[in-house]
N, C-alpha and C. Protein backbone atom coordinates (compact mmCIF):
# COMPACT_ATOMS: atom_id res chain seq x y z
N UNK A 1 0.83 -1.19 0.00
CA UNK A 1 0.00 0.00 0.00
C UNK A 1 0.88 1.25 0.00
N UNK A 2 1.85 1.08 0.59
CA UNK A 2 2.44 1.76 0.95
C UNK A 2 3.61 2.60 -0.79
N UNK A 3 3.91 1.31 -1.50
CA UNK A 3 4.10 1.79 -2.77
C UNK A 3 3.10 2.18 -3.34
N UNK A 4 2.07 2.04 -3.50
CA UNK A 4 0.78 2.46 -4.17
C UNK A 4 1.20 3.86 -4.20
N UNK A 5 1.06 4.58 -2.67
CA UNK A 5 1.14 5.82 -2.42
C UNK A 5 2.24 6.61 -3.07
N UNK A 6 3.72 5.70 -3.47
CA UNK A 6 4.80 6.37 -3.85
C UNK A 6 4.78 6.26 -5.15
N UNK A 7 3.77 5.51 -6.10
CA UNK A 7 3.66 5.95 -7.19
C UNK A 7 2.93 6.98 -7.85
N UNK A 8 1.57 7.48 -6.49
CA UNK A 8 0.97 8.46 -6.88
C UNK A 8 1.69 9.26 -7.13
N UNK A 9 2.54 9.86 -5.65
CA UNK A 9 3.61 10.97 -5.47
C UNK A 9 4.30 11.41 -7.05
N UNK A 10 4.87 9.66 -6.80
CA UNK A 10 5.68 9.75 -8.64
C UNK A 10 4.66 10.86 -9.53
N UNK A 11 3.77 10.00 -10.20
CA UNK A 11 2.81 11.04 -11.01
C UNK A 11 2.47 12.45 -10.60
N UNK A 12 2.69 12.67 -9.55
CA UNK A 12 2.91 14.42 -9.38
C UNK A 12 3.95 15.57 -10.24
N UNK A 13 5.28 14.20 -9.41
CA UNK A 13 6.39 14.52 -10.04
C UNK A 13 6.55 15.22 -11.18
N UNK A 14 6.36 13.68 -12.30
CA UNK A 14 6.09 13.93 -13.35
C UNK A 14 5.54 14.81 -13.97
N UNK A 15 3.75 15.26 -13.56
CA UNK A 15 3.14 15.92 -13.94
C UNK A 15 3.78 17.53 -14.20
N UNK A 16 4.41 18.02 -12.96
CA UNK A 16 5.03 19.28 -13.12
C UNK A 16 6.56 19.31 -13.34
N UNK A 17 7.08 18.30 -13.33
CA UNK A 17 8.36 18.11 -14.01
C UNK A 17 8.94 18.36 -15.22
N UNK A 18 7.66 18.12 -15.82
CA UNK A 18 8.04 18.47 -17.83
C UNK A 18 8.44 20.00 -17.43
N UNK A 19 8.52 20.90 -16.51
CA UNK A 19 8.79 22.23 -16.84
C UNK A 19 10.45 22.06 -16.39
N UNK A 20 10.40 21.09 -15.78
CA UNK A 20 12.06 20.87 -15.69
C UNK A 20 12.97 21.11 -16.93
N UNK A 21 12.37 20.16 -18.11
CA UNK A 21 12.95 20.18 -19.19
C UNK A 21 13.27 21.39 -19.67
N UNK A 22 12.44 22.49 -19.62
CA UNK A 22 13.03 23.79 -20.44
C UNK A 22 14.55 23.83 -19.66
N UNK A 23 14.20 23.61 -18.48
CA UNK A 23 15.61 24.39 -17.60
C UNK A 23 17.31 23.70 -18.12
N UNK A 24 16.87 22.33 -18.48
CA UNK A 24 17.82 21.49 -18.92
C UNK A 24 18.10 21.74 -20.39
N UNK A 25 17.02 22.33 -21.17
CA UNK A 25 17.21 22.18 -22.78
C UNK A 25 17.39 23.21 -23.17
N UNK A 26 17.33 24.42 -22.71
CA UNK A 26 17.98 25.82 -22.94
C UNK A 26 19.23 25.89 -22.17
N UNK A 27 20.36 26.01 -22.57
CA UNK A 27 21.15 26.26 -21.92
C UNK A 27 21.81 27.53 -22.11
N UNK A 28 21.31 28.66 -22.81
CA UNK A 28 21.74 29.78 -23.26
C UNK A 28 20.88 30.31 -22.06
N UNK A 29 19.31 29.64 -21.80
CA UNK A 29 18.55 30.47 -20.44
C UNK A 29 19.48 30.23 -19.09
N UNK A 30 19.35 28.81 -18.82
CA UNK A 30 20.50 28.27 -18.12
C UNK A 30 21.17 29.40 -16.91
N UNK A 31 22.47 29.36 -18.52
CA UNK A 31 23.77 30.09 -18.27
C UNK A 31 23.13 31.75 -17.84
N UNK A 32 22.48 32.25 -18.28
CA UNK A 32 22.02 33.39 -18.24
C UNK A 32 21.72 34.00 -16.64
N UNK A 33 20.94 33.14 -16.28
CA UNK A 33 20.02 32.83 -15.11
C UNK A 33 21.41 32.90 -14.03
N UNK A 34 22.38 32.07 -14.36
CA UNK A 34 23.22 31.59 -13.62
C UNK A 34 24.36 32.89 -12.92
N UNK A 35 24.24 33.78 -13.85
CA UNK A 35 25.67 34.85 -14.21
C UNK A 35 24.94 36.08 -13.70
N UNK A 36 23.84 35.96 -13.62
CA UNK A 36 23.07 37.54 -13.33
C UNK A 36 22.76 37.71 -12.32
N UNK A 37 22.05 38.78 -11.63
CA UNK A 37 22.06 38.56 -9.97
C UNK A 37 21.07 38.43 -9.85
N UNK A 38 20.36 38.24 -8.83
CA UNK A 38 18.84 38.00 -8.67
C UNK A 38 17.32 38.66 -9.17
N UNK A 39 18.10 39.93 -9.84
CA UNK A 39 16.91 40.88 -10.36
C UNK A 39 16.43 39.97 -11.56
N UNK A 40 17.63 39.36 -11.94
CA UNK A 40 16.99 38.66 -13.47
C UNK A 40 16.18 37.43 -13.30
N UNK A 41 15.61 37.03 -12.22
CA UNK A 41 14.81 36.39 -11.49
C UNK A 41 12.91 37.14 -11.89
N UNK A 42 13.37 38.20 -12.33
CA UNK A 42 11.77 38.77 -12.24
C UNK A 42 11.61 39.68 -14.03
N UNK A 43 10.65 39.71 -13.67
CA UNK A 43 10.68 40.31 -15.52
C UNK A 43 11.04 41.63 -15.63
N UNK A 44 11.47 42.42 -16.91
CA UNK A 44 11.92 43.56 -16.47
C UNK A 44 10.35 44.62 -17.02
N UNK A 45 9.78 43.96 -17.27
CA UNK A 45 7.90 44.45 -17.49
C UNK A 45 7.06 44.38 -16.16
N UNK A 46 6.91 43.54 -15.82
CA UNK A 46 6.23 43.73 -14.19
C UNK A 46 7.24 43.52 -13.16
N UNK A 47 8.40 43.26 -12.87
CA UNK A 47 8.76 43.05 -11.58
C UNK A 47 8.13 41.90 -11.29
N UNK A 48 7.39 40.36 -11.68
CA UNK A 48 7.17 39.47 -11.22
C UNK A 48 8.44 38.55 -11.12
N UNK A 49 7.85 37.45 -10.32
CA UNK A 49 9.35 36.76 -9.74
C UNK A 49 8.90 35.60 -11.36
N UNK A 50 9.70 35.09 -11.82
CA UNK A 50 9.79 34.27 -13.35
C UNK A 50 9.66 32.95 -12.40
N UNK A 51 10.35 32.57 -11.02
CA UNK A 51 9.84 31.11 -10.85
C UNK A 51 9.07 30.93 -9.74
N UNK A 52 8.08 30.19 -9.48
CA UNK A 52 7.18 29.57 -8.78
C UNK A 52 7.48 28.01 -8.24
N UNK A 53 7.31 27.86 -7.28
CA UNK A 53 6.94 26.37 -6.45
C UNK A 53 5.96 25.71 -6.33
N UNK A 54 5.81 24.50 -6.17
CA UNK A 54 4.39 23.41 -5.93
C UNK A 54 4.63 22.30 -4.65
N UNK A 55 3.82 22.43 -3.90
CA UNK A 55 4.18 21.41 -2.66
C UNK A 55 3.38 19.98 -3.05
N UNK A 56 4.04 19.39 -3.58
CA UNK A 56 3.14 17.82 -4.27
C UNK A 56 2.82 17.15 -2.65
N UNK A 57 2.98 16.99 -1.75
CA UNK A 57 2.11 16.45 -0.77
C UNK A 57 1.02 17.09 -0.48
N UNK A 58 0.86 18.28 -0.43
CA UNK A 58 -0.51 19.49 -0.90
C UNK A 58 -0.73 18.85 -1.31
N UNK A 59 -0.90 18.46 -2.94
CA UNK A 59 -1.10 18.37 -3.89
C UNK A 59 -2.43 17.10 -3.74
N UNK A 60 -1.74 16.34 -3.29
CA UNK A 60 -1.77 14.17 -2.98
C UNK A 60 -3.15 14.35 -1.78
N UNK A 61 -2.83 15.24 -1.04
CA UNK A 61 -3.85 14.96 0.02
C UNK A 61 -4.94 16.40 -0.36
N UNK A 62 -4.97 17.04 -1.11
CA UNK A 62 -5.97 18.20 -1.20
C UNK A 62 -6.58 17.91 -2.53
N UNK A 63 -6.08 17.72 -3.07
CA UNK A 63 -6.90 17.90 -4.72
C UNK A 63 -8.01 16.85 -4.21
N UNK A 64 -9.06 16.68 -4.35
CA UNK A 64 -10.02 16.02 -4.05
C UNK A 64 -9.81 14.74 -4.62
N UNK A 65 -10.30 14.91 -6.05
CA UNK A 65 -10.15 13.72 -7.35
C UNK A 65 -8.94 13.05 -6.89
N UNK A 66 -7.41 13.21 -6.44
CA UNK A 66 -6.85 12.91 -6.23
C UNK A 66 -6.54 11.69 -4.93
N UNK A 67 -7.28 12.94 -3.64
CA UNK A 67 -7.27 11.77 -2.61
C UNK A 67 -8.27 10.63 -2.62
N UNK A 68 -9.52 11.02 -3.43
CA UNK A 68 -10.72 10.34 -3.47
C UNK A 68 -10.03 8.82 -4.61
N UNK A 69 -9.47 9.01 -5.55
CA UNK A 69 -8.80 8.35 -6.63
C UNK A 69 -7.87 7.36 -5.57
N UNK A 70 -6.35 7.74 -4.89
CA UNK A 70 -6.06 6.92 -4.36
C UNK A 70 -6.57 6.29 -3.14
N UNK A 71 -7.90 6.61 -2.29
CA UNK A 71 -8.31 5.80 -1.22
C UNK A 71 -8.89 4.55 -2.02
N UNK A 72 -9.64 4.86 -3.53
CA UNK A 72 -10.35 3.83 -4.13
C UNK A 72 -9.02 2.64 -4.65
N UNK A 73 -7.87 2.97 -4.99
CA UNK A 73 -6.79 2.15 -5.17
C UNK A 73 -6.35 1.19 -3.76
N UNK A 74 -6.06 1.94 -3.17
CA UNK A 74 -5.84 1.50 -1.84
C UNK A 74 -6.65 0.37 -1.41
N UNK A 75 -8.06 0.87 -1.26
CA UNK A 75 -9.09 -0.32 -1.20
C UNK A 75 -8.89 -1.59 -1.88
N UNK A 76 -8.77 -0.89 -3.01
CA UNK A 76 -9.12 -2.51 -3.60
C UNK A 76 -7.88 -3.08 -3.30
N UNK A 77 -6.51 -2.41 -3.01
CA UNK A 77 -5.68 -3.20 -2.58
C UNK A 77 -5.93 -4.03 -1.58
N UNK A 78 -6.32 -3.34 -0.47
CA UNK A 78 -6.80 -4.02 0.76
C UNK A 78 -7.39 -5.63 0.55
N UNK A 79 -8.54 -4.96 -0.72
CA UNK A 79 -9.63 -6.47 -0.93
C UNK A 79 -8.73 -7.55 -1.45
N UNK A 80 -7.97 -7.41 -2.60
CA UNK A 80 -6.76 -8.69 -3.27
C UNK A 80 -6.24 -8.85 -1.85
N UNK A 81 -5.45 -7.86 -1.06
CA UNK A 81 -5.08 -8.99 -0.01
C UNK A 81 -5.74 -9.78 0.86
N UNK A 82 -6.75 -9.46 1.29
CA UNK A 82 -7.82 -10.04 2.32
C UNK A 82 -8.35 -11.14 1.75
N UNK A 83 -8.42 -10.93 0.36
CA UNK A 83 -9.20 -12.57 -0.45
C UNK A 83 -7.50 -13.45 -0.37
N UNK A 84 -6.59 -13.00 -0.82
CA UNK A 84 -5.61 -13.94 -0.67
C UNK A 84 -5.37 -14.73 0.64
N UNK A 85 -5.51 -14.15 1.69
CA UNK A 85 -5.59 -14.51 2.89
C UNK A 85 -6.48 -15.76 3.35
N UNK A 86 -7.64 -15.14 3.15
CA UNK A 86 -8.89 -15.53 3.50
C UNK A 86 -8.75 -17.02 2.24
N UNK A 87 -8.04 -17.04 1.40
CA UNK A 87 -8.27 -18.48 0.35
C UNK A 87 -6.71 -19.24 0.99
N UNK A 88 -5.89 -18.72 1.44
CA UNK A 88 -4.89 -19.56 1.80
C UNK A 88 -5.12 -20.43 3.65
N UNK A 89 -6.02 -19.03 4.00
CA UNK A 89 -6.58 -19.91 5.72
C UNK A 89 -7.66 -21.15 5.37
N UNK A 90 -8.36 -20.85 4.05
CA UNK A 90 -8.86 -22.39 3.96
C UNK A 90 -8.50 -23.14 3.36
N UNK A 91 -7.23 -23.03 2.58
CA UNK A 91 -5.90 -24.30 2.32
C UNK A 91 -5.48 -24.68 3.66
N UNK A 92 -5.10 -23.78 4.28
CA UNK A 92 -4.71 -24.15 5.68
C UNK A 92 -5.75 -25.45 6.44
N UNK A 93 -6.89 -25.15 6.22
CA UNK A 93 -7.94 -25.61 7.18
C UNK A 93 -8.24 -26.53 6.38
N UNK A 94 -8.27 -27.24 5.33
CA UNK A 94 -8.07 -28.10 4.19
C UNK A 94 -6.87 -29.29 4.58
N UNK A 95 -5.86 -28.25 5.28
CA UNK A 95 -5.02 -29.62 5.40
C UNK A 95 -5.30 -30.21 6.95
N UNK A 96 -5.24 -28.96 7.74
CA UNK A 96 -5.54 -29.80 9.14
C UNK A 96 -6.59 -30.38 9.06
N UNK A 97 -7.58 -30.23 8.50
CA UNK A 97 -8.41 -31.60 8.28
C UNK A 97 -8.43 -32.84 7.87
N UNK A 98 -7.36 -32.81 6.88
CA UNK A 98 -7.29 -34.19 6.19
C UNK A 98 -5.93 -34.65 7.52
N UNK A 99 -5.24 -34.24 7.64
CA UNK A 99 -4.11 -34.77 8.97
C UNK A 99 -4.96 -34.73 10.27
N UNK A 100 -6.13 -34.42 9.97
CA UNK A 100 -6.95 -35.33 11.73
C UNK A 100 -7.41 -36.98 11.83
N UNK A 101 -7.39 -37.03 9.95
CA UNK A 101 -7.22 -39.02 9.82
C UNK A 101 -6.22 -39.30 10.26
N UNK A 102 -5.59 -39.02 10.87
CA UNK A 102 -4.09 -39.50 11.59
C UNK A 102 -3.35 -40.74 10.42
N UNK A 103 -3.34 -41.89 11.07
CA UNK A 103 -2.72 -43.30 10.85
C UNK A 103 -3.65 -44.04 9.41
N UNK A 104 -4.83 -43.44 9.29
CA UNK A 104 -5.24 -43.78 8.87
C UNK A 104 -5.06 -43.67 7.31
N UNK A 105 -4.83 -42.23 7.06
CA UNK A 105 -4.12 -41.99 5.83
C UNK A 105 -3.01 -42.80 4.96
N UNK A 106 -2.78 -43.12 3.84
CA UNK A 106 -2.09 -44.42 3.28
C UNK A 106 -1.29 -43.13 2.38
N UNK A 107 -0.21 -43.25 1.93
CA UNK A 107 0.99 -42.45 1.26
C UNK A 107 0.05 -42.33 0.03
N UNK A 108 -0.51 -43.10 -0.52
CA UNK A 108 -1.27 -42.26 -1.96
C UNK A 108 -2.35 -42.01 -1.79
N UNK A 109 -2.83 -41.32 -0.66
CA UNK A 109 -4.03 -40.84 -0.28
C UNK A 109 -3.42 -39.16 0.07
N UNK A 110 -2.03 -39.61 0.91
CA UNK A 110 -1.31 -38.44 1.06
C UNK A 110 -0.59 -37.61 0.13
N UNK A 111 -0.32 -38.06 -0.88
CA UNK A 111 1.01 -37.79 -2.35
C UNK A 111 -0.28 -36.77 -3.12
N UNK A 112 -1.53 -37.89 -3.33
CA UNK A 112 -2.34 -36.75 -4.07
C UNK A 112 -3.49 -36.03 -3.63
N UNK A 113 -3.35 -35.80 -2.40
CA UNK A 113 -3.86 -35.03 -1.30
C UNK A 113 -2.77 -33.95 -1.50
N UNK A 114 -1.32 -33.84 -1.20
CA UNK A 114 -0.48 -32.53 -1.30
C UNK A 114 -0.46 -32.09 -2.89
N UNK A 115 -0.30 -32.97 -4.16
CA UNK A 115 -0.58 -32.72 -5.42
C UNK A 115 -1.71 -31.66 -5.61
N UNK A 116 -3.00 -31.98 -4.87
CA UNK A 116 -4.17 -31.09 -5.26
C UNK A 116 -3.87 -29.65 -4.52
N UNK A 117 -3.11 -29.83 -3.08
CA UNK A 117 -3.16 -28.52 -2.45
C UNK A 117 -2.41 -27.62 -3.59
N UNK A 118 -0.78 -28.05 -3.30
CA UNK A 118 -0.37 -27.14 -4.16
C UNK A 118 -1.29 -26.63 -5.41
N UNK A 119 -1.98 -27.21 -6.38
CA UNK A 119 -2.57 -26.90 -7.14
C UNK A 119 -3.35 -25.72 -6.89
N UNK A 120 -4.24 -26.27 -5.91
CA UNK A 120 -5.31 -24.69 -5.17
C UNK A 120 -4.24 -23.64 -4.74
N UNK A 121 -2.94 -23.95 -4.37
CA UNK A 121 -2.35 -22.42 -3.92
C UNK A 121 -1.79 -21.98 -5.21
N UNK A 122 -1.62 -22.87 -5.81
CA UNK A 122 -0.94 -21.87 -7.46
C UNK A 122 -2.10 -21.22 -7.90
N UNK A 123 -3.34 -21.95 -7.88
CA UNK A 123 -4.03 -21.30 -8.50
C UNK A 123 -4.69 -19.92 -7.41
N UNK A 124 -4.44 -19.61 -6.43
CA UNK A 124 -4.62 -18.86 -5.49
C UNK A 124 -3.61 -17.93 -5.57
N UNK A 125 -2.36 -17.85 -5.48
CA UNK A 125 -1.31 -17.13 -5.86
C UNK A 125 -1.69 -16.34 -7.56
N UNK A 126 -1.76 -17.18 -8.25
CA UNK A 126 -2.31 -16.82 -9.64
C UNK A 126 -3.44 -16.01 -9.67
N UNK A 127 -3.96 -16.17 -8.82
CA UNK A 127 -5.16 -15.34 -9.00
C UNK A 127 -4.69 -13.84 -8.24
N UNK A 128 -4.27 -13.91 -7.62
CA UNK A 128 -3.65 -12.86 -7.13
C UNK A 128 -2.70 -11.77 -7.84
N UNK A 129 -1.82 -12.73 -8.25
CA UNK A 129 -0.76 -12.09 -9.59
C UNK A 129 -1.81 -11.45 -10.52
N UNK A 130 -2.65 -11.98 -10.80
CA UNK A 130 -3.82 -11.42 -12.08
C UNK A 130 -4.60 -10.19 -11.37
N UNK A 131 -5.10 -10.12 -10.18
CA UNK A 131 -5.40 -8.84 -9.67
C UNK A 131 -4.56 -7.18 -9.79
N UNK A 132 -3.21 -7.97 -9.06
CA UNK A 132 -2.51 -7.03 -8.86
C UNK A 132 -2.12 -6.16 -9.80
N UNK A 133 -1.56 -7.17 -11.36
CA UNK A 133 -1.67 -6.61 -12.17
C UNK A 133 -2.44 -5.81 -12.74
N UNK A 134 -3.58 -5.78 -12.22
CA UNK A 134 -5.09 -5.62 -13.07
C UNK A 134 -5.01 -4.04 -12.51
N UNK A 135 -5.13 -3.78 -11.05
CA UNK A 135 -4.95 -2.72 -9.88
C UNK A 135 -3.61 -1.85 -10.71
N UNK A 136 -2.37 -2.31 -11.25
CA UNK A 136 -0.91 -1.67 -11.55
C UNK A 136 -1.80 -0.91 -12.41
N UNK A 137 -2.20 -1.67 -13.43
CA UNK A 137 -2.59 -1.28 -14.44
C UNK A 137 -3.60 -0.07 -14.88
N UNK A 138 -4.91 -0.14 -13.82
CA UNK A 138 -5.55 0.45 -13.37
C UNK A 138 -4.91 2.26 -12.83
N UNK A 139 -3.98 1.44 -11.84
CA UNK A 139 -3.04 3.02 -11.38
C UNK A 139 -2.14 3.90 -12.19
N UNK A 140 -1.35 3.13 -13.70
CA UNK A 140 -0.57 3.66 -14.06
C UNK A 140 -1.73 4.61 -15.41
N UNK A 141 -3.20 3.99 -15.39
CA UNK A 141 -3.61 4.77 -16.35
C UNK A 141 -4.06 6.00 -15.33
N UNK A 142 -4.50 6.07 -14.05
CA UNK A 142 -4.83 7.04 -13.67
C UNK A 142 -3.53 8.08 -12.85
N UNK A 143 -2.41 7.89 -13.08
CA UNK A 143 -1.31 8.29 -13.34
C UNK A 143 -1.08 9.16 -14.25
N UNK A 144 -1.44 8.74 -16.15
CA UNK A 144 -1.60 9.37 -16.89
C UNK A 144 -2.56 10.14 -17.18
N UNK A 145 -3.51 9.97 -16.42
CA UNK A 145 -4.49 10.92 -16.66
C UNK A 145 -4.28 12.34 -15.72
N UNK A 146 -4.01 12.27 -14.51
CA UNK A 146 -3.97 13.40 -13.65
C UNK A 146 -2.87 13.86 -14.55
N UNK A 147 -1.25 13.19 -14.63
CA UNK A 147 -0.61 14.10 -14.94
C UNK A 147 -1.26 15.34 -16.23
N UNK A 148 -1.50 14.61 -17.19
CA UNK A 148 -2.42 15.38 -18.34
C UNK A 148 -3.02 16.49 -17.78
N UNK A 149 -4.04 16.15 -16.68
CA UNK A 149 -4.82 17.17 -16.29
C UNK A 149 -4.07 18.03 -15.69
N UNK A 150 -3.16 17.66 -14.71
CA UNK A 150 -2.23 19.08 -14.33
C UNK A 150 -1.85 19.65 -15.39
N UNK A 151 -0.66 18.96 -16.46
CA UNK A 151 0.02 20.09 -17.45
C UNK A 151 -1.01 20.84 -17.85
N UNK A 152 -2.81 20.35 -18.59
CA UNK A 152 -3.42 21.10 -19.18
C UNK A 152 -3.26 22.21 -17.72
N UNK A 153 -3.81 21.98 -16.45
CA UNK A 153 -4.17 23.18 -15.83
C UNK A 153 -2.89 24.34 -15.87
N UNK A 154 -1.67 23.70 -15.53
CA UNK A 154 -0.44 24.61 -15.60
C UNK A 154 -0.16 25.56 -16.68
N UNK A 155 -0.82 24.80 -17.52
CA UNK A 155 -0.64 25.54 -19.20
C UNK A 155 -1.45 26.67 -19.08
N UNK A 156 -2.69 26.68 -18.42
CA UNK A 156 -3.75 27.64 -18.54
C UNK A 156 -2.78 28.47 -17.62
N UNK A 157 -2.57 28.34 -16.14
CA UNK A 157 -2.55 29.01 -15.43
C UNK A 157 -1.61 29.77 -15.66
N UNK A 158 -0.54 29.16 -16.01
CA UNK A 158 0.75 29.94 -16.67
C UNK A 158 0.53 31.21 -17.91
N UNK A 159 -0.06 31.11 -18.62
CA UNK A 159 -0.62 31.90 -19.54
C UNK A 159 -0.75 33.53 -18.77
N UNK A 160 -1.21 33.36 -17.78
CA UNK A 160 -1.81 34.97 -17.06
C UNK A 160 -0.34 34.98 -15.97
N UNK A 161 0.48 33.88 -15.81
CA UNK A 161 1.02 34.43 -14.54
C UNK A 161 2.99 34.38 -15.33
N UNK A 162 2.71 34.05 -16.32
CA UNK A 162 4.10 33.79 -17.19
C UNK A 162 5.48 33.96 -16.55
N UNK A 163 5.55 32.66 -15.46
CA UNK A 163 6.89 32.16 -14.67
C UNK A 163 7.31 31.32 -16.24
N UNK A 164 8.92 31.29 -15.61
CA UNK A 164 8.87 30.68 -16.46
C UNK A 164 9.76 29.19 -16.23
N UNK A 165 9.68 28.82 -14.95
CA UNK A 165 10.36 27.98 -14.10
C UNK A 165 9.34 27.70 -12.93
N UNK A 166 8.45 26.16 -13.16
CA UNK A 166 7.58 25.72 -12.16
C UNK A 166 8.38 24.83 -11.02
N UNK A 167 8.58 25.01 -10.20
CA UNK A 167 9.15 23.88 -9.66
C UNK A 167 8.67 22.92 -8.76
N UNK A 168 9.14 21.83 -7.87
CA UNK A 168 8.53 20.88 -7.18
C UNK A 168 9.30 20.52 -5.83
N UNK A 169 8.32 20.57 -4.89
CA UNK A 169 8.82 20.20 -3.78
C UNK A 169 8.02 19.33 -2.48
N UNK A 170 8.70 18.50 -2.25
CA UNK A 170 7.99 17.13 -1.85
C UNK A 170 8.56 16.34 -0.75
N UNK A 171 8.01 15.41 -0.16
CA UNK A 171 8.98 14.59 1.19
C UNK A 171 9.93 13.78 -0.12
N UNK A 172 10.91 13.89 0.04
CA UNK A 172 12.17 12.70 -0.47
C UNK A 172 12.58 13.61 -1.68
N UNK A 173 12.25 14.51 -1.83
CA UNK A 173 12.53 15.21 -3.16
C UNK A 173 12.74 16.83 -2.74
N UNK A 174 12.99 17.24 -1.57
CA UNK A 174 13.24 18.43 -0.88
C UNK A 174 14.75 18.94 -1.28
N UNK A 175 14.78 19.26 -2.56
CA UNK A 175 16.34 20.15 -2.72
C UNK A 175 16.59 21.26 -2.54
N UNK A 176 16.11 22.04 -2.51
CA UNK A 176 15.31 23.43 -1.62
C UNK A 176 16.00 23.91 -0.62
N UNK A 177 16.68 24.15 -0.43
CA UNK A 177 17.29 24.90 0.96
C UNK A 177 16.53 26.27 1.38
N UNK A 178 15.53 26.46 0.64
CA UNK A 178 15.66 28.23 1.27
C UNK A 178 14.34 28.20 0.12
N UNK A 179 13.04 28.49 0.73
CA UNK A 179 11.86 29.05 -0.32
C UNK A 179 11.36 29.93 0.61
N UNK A 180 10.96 31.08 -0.80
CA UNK A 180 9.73 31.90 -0.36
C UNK A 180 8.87 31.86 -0.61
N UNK A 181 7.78 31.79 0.70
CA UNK A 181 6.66 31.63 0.74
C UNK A 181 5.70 32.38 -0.51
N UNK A 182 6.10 33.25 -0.88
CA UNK A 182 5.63 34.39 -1.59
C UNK A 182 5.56 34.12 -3.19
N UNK A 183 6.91 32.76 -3.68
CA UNK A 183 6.43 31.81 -4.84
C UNK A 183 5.50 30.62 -4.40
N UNK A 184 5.31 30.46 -3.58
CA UNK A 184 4.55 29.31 -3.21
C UNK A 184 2.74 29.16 -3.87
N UNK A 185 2.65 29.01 -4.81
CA UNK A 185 1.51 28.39 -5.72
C UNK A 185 0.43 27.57 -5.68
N UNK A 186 1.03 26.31 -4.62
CA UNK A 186 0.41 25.06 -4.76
C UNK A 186 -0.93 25.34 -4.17
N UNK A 187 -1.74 26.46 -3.30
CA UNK A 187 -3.13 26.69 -3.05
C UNK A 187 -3.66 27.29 -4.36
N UNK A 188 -3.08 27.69 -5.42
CA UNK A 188 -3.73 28.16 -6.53
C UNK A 188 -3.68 26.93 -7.35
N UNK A 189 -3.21 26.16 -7.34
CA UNK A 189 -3.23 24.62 -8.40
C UNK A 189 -4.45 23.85 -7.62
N UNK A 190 -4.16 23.80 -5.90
CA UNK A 190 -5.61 22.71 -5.54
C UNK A 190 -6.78 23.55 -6.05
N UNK A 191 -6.76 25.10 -5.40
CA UNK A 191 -8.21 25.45 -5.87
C UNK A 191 -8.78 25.32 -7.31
N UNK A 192 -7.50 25.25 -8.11
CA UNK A 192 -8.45 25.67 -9.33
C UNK A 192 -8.28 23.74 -9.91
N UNK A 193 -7.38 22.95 -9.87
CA UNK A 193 -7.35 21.60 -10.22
C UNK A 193 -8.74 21.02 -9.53
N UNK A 194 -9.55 21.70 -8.14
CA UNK A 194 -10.65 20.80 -7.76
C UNK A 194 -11.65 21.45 -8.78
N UNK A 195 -12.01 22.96 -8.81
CA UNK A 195 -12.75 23.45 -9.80
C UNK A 195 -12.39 22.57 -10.86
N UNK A 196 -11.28 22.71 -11.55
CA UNK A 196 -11.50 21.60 -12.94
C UNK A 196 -12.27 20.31 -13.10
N UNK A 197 -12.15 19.68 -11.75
CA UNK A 197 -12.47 18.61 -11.72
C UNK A 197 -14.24 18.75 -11.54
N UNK A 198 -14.20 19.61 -10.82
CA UNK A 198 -15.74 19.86 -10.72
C UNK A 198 -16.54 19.95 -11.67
N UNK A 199 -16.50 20.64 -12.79
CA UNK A 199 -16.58 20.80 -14.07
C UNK A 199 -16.78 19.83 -14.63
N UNK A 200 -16.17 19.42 -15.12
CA UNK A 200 -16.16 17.78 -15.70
C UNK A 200 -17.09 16.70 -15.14
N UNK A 201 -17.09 17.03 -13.72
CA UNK A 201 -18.31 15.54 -13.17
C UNK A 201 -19.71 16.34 -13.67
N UNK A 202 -19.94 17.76 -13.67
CA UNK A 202 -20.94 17.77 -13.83
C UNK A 202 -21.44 17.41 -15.18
């Protein structure tokens, strides 16, 4: 469950990460950025600051669609494990039953007595493998979908507020030594990412 959660995170990442790429694929902005003093941080038309921050744990636990999306993952994780459980305690209870014939049991009563168990746990294990997959699968499309929906929202939002460096900051991904509160964004992405979402259900 606990990876479940670190792949959501992942898809955050991602989602606002593609703005990483400009920073890496211009290197004439780069260098620029690098050599100038901090004024060149802001435009020389408004005095706005050019980069902005996003707190992706905000992000994971506020966007609605988001937390509502991974509790429903989670769940069904829960259910694949609880049925796996619940089908291996009555393999279990399958065998202490047949070993309460004690003495009575004869070696080829016993040989294909363990022949059939294993069978029920492969096919119990198997069935499991086929869930999980089913759940990966399930998560990595709704992975691609939020991210989508962020870039579209970033794209909009960016348009009126023209940073030109989004960045990301997160538990395990904190490179950050020093932010101001004052780029800090990520209440303008939940409010308007739940509005988006709102929209759409209706």
């Amino acid at each position: 469950m606990k990876q479940l959660s670190i792949i959501i995170n992942l898809v955050l990442i991602l989602a606002v990460g593609f703005l990483y790429y400009k920073v890496f694929s211009k290197k004439d902005t780069v260098n620029s950025l690098s050599k100038n003093s901090t004024s060149s941080l802001q435009s020389s038309n408004t005095g706005r600051p050019l980069i902005a921050y996003v707190e992706l744990d905000s992000l994971n636990e506020n966007i609605v669609y988001i937390r509502n999306k991974r509790k429903e993952l989670e769940s069904e994780q829960k259910a694949i494990e609880a049925e796996w459980q619940n089908a291996y305690r009555g393999l279990e209870n399958q065998k202490n039953n047949f070993l309460k014939r004690g003495q009575s049991i004869t070696q080829q009563e016993a040989e294909q007595f363990q022949g059939q168990l294993i069978q029920q746990q492969q096919q119990v294990d198997g069935r499991k493998q086929a869930l999980t997959q089913k759940l990966s699968e399930k998560s990595y499309k709704f992975m691609d979908d939020i991210q989508n929906k962020l870039k579209e929202f970033l794209n909009d939002y960016n348009t009126k507020k023209n940073y030109m460096y989004i960045l990301t900051t997160g538990t395990g991904m904190d490179y950050m030594v020093y932010k101001d509160s004052t780029l800090n964004i990520t209440n303008d992405v939940i409010r308007g990412m739940n509005e988006k979402m709102k929209q759409k259900d209706k």
